[in-house]
Protein backbone atom coordinates (compact mmCIF):
# COMPACT_ATOMS: atom_id res chain seq x y z
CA UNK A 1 -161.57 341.75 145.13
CA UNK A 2 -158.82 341.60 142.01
CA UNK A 3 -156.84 344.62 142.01
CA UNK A 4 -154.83 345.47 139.06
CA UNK A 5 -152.59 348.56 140.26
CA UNK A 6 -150.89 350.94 137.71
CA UNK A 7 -148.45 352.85 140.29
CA UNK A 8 -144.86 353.99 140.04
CA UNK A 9 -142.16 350.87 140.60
CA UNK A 10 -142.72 349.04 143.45
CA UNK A 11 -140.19 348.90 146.30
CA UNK A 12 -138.85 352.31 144.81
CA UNK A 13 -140.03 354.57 147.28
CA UNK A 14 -142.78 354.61 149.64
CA UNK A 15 -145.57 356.07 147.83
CA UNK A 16 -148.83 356.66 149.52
CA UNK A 17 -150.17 353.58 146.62
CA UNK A 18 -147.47 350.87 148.26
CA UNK A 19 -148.53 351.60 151.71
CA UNK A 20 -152.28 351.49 151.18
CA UNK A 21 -151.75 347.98 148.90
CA UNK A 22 -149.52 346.42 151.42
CA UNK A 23 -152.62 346.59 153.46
CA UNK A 24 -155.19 345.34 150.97
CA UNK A 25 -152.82 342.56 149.61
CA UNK A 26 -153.18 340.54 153.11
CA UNK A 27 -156.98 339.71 151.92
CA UNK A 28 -157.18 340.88 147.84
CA UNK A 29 -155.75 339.24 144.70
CA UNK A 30 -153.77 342.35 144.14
CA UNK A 31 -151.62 342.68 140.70
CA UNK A 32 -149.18 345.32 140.71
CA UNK A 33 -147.87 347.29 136.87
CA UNK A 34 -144.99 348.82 137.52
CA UNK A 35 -144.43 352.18 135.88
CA UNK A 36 -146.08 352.69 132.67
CA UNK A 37 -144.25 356.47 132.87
CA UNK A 38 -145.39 359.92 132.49
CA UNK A 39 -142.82 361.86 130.16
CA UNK A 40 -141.30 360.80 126.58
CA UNK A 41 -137.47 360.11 127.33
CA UNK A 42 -135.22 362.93 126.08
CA UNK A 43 -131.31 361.42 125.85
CA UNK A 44 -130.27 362.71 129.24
CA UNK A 45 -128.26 360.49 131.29
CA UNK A 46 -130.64 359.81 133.98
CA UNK A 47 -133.52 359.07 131.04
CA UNK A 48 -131.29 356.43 129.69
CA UNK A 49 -130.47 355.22 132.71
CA UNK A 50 -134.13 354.80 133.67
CA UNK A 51 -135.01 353.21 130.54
CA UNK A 52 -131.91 350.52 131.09
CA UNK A 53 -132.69 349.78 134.30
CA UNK A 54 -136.76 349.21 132.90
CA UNK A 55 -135.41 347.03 129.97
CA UNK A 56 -133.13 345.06 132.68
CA UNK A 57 -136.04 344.25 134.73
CA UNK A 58 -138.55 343.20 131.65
CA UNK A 59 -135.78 340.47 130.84
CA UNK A 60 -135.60 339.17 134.01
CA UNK A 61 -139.28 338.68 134.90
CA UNK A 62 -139.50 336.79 131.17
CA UNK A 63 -137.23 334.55 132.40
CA UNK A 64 -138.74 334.25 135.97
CA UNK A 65 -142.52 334.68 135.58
CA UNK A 66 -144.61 337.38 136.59
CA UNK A 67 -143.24 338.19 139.81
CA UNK A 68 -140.45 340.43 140.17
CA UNK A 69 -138.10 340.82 143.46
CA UNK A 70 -140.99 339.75 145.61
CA UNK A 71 -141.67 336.43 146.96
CA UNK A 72 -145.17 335.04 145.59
CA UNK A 73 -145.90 332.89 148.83
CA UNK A 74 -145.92 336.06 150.93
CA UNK A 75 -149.13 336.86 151.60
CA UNK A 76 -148.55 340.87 151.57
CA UNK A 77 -146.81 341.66 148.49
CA UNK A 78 -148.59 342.22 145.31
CA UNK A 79 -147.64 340.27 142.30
CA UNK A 80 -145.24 342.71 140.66
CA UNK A 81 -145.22 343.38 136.61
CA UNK A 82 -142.69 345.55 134.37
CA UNK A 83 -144.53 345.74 130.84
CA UNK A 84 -142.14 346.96 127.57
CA UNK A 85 -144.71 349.46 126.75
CA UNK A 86 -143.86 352.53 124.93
CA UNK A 87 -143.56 356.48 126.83
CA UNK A 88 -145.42 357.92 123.60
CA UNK A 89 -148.94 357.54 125.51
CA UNK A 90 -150.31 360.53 123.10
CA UNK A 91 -149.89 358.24 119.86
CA UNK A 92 -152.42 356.36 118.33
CA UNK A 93 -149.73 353.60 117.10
CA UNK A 94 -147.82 353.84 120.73
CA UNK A 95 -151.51 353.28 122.16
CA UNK A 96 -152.52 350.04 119.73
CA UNK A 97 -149.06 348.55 120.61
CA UNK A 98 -149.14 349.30 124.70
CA UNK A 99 -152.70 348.67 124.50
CA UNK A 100 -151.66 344.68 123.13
CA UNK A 101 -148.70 344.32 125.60
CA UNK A 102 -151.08 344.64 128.52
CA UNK A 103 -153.85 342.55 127.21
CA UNK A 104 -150.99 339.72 126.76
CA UNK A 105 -151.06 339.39 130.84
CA UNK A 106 -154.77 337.91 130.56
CA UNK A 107 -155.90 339.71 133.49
CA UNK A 108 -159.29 339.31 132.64
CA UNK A 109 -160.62 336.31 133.73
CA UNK A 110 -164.54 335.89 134.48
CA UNK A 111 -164.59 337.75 138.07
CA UNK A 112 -165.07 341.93 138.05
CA UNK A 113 -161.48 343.50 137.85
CA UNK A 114 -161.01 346.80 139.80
CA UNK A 115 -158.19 348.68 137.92
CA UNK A 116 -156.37 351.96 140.36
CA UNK A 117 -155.02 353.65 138.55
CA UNK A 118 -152.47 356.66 140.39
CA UNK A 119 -150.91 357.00 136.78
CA UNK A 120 -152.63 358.63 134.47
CA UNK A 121 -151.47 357.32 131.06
CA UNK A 122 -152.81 353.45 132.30
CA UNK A 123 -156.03 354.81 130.84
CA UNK A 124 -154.67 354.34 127.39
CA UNK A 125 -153.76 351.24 127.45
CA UNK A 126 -156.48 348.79 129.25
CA UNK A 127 -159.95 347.51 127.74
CA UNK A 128 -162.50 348.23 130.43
CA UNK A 129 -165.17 345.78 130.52
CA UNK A 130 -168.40 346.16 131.61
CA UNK A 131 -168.17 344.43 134.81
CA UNK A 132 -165.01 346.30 135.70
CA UNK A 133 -163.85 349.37 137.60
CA UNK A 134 -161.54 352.30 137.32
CA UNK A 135 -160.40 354.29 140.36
CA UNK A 136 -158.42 357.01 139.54
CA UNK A 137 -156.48 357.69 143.21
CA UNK A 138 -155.05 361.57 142.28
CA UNK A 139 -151.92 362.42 144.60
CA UNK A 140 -150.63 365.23 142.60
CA UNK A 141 -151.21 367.81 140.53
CA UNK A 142 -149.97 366.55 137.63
CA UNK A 143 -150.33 369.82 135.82
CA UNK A 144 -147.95 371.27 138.59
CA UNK A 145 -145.73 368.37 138.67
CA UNK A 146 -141.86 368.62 137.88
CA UNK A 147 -140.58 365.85 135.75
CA UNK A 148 -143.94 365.18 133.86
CA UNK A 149 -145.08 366.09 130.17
CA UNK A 150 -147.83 367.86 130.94
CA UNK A 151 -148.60 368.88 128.09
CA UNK A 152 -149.09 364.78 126.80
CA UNK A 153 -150.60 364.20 130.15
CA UNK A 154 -153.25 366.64 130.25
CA UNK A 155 -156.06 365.23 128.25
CA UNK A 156 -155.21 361.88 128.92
CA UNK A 157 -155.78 362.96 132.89
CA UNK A 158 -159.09 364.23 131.30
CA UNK A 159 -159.80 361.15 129.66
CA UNK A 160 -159.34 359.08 133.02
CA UNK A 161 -161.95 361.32 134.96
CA UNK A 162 -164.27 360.84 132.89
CA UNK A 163 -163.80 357.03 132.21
CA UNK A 164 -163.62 356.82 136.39
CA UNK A 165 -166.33 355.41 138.26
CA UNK A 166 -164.62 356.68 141.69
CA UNK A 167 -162.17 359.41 142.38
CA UNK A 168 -160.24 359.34 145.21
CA UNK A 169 -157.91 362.51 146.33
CA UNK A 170 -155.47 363.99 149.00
CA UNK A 171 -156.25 367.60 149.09
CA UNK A 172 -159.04 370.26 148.90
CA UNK A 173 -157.05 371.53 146.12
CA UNK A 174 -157.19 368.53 143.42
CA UNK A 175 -160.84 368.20 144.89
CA UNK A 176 -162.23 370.82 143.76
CA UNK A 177 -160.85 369.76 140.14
CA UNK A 178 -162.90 367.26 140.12
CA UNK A 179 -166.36 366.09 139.21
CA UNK A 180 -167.78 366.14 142.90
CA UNK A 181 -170.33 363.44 142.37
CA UNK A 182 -168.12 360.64 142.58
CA UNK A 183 -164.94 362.14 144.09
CA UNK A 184 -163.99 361.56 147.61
CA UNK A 185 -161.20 362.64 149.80
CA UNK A 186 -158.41 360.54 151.00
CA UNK A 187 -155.64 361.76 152.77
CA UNK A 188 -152.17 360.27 153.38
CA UNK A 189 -151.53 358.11 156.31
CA UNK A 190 -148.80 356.98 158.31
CA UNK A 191 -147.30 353.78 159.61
CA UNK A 192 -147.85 354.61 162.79
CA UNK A 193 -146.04 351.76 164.92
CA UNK A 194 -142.80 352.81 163.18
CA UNK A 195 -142.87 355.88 164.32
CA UNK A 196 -144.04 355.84 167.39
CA UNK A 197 -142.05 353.01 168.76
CA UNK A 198 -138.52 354.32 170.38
CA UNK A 199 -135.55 353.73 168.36
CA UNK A 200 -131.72 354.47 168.93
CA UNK A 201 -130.17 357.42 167.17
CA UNK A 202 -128.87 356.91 163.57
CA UNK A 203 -125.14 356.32 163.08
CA UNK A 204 -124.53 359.23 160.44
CA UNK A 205 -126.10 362.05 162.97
CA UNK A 206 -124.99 361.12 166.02
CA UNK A 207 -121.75 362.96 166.75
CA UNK A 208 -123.84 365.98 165.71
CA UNK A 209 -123.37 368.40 168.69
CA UNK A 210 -125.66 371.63 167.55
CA UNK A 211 -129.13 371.64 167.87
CA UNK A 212 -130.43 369.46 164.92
CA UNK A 213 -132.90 371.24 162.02
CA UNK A 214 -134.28 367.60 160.31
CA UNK A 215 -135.67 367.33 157.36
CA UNK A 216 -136.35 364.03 154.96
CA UNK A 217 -137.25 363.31 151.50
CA UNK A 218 -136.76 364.38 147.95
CA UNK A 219 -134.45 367.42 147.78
CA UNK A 220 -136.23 369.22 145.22
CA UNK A 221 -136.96 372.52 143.61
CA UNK A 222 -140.08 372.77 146.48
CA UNK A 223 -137.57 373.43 149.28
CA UNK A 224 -136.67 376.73 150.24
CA UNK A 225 -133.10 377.26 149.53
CA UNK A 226 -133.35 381.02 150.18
CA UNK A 227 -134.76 380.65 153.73
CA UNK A 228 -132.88 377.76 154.33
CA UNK A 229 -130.16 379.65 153.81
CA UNK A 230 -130.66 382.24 155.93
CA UNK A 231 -131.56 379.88 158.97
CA UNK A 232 -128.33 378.32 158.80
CA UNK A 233 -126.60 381.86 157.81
CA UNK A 234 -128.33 383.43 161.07
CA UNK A 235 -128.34 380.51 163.39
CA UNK A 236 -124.63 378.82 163.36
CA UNK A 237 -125.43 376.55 166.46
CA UNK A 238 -127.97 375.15 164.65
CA UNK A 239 -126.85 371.92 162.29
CA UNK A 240 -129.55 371.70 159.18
CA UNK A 241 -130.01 368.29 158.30
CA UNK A 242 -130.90 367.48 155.04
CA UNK A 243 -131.57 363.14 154.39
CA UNK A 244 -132.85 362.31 150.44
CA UNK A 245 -131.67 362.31 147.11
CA UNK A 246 -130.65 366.06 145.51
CA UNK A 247 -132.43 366.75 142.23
CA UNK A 248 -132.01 370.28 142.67
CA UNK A 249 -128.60 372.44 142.47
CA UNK A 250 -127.84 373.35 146.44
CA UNK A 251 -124.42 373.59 146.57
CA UNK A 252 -124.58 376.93 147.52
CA UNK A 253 -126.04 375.79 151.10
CA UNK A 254 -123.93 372.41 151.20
CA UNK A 255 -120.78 374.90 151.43
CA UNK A 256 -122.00 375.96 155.30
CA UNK A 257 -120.07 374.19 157.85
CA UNK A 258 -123.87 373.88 159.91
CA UNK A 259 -125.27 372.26 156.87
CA UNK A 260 -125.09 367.80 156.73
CA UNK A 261 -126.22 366.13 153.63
CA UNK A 262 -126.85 362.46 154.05
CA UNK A 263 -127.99 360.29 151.43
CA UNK A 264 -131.36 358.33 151.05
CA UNK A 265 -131.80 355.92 153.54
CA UNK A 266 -134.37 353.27 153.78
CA UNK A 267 -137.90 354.09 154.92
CA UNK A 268 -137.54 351.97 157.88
CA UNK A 269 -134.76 353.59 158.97
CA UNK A 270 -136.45 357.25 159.03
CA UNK A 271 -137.35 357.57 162.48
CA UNK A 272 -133.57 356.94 163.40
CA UNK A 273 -133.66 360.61 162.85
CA UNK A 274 -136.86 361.89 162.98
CA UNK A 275 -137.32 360.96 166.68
CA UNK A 276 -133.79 362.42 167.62
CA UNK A 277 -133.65 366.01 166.24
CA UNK A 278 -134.46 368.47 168.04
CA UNK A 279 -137.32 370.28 165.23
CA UNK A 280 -139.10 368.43 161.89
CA UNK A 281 -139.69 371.20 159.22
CA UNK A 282 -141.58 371.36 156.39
CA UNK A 283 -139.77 374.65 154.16
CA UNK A 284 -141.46 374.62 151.52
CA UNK A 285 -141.83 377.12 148.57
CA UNK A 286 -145.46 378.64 148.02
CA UNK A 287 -146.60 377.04 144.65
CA UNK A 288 -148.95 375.54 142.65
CA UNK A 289 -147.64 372.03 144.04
CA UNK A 290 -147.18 372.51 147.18
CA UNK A 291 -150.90 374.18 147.71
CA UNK A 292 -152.27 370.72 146.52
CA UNK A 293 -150.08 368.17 148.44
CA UNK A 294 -150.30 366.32 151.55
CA UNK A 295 -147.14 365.57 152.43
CA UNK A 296 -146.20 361.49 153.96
CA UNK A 297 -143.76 363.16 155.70
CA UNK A 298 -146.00 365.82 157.60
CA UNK A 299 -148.09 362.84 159.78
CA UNK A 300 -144.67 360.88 159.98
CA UNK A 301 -143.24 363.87 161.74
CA UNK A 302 -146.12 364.06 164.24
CA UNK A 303 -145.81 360.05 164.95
CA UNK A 304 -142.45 360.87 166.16
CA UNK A 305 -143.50 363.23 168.48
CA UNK A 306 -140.81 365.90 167.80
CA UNK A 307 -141.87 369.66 167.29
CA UNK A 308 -142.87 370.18 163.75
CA UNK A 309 -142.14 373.96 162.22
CA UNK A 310 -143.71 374.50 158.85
CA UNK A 311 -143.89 376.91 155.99
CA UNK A 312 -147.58 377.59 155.40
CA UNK A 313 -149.77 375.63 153.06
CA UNK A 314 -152.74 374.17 153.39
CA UNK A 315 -152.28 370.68 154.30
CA UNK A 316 -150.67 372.58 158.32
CA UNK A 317 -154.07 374.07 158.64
CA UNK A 318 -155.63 371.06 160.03
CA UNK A 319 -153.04 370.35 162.77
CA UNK A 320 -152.48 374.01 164.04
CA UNK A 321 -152.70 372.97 167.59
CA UNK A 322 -149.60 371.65 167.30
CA UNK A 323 -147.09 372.68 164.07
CA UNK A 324 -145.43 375.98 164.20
CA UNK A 325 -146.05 377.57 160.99
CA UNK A 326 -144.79 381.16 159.73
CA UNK A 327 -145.15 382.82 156.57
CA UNK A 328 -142.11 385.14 156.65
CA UNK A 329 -138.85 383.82 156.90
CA UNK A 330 -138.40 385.51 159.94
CA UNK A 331 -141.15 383.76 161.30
CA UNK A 332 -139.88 380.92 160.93
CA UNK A 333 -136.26 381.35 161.93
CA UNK A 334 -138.11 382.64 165.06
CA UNK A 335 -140.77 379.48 165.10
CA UNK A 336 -137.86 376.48 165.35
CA UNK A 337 -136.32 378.78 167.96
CA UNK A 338 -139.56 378.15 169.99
CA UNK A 339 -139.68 374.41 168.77
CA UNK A 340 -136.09 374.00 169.98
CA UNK A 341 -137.02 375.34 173.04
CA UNK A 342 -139.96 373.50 173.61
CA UNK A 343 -137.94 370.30 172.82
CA UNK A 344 -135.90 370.98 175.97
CA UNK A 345 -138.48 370.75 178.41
CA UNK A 346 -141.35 368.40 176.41
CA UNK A 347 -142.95 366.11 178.57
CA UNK A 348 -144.25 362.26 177.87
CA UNK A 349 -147.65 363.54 177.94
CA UNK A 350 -147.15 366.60 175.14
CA UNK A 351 -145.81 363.98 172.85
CA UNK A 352 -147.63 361.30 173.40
CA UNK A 353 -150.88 364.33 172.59
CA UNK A 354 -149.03 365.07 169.39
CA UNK A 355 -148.59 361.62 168.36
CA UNK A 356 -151.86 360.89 168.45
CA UNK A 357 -152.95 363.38 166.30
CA UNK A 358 -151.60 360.78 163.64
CA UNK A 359 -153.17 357.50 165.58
CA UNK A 360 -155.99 357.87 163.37
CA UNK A 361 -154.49 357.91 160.11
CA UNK A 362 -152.67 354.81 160.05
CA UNK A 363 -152.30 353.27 156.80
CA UNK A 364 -154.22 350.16 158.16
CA UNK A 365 -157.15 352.18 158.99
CA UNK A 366 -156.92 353.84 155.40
CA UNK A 367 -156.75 350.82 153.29
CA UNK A 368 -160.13 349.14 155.99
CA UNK A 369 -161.86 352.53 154.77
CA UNK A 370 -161.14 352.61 151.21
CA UNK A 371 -161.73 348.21 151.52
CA UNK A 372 -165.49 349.16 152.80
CA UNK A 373 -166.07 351.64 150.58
CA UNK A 374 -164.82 349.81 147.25
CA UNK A 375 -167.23 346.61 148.33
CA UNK A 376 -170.03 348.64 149.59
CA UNK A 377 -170.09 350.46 145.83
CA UNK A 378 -169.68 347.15 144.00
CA UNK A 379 -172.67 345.77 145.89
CA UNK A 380 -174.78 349.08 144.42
CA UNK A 381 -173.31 348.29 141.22
């Protein structure tokens, strides 16, 4: 099959998208866009800096051909694309002009093209031909989603559903959003050998001496800053952990003496911590958001085999055997108590039983699935 994947830049984080098409690249022609954006650019430094760093990137691949910052003889890497489209994807003009950028990459040869598309303003800009295919993979809530214009993105989102020939999703939540007919659920998955395979301790955590509270990824407005707070306000032997970027004002918590900040590391590197502290937690705020995702993290924590505390939401519900999840902050205070516990006296056996709970959901086994499916509904075609 020929892919042509509108997704956010690749290699910039692992996104549920990069891990499925690292999978299907071994046997597709996969083309990768990198991001075609979601928001109009306001003159904020980040903005600008984003839009530099876009421009930088277009100049280099016209000097060095399609490919950018992955090697075309490897056999699982997409061939990677920056286009100079335009972030007005709600004007006609904006649309003509992005609309010509993209058809100057000739990706339209004689053989079907199957375009995913995980961001919703590609819609505007590609010619769908009869023989072609639009999956529309939804892994947010976009009208939910911090940093995005909804209120450009909103009927273009609608335009995409209905253009879609398959819908896939991660949660009961953006399901039931969508036209059930040809909507299908598709959860996150995990890389499951990473996780699971022992690792030594990472440097930056491993003069900690307190019980370690871990958590990893984006350090957003979805965390909990007033219950994480009080953990690490009631609990002073504990040490709170916090790994990812900051996009969110928490300097009110980074001023405890229990509370270590560490900076983004690579993904590969994640389990370095993961599979030496003594509790994973998911602290999340109750929102709109939140009710609809599935975190990566949540089946990365259970590869690792460390007790997993959450806030609750419904993507937990499914693995109650095994997370610890409160709804009052006292609950949960009193929940990684238990975990911590528990930690001290686990067995090979419990973990191995939690880690298998994720066995299943490997991203191999996703992208096989999705693979079948995709050729199965181009043969009914």
């Amino acid at each position: 099959m020929k892919f042509v994947v509108f997704g956010e830049d690749w290699g910039a984080h692992p996104s549920s998208t990069q891990h499925l098409f690292k999978q299907l690249s071994k046997d597709h022609d996969v083309h990768w866009i990198n991001s075609v954006g979601m928001r109009k650019p306001s003159l904020r430094f980040t903005d600008l800096s984003r839009v530099f760093n876009k421009a930088k990137n277009f100049f280099r691949q016209s000097k060095g051909g399609a490919q950018v910052g992955v090697a075309a003889s490897r056999n699982d890497q997409p061939s990677v694309y920056n286009l100079a489209v335009l972030p007005w994807h709600d004007n006609i003009f904006v649309q003509s002009f992005n609309e010509f950028v993209f058809a100057k990459k000739r990706f339209d040869s004689n053989e079907p093209i199957l375009y995913w598309i995980s961001v919703p303003t590609a819609i505007t800009m590609i010619n769908v031909r009869p023989i072609d295919k639009v999956v529309y993979y939804c892994g947010d809530d976009f009208s939910a989603l911090a940093g995005v214009d909804h209120k450009m993105i909103a009927p273009i989102e609608q335009k995409l559903i209905a253009k879609a020939n398959l819908i896939y999703v991660i949660s009961e939540h953006l399901y039931n959003k969508m036209p059930k007919h040809k909507t299908y659920m598709l959860t996150h998955g995990v890389n499951f050998e990473l996780f699971t395979k022992p690792t030594t301790i990472a440097h930056e955590i491993k003069h900690v001496t307190r019980f370690k509270v871990g958590f990893y990824g984006s350090i957003n407005e979805w965390l909990d800053v007033d219950l994480l707070t009080k953990l690490v306000t009631e609990r002073p032997n504990y040490e709170l952990i916090l790994v990812g970027t900051i996009t969110h004002n928490i300097d009110s918590l980074l001023s405890f003496n229990n509370v270590t900040h560490i900076e983004a590391v690579e993904h590969r590197r994640l389990a370095e911590f993961s599979q030496h502290w003594d509790v994973s937690i998911l602290p999340f705020v109750d929102n709109q958001q939140i009710q609809a995702c599935d975190p990566l993290k949540l089946k990365e924590y259970l590869a690792a085999g460390t007790p997993v505390v959450s806030t609750n939401f419904p993507a937990v519900n499914k693995y109650l055997e095994t997370i610890l999840v409160a709804s009052t902050y006292s609950g949960f205070i009193q929940r990684i108590d238990s975990a911590i516990a528990l930690n001290q006296v686990l067995n090979k056996s419990w973990k191995e039983t939690q880690s298998s709970l994720a066995k299943n959901h490997s991203w191999s086994a996703k992208a096989r699935s999705v693979e079948q499916q995709l050729i199965a509904f181009q043969g009914e075609q």
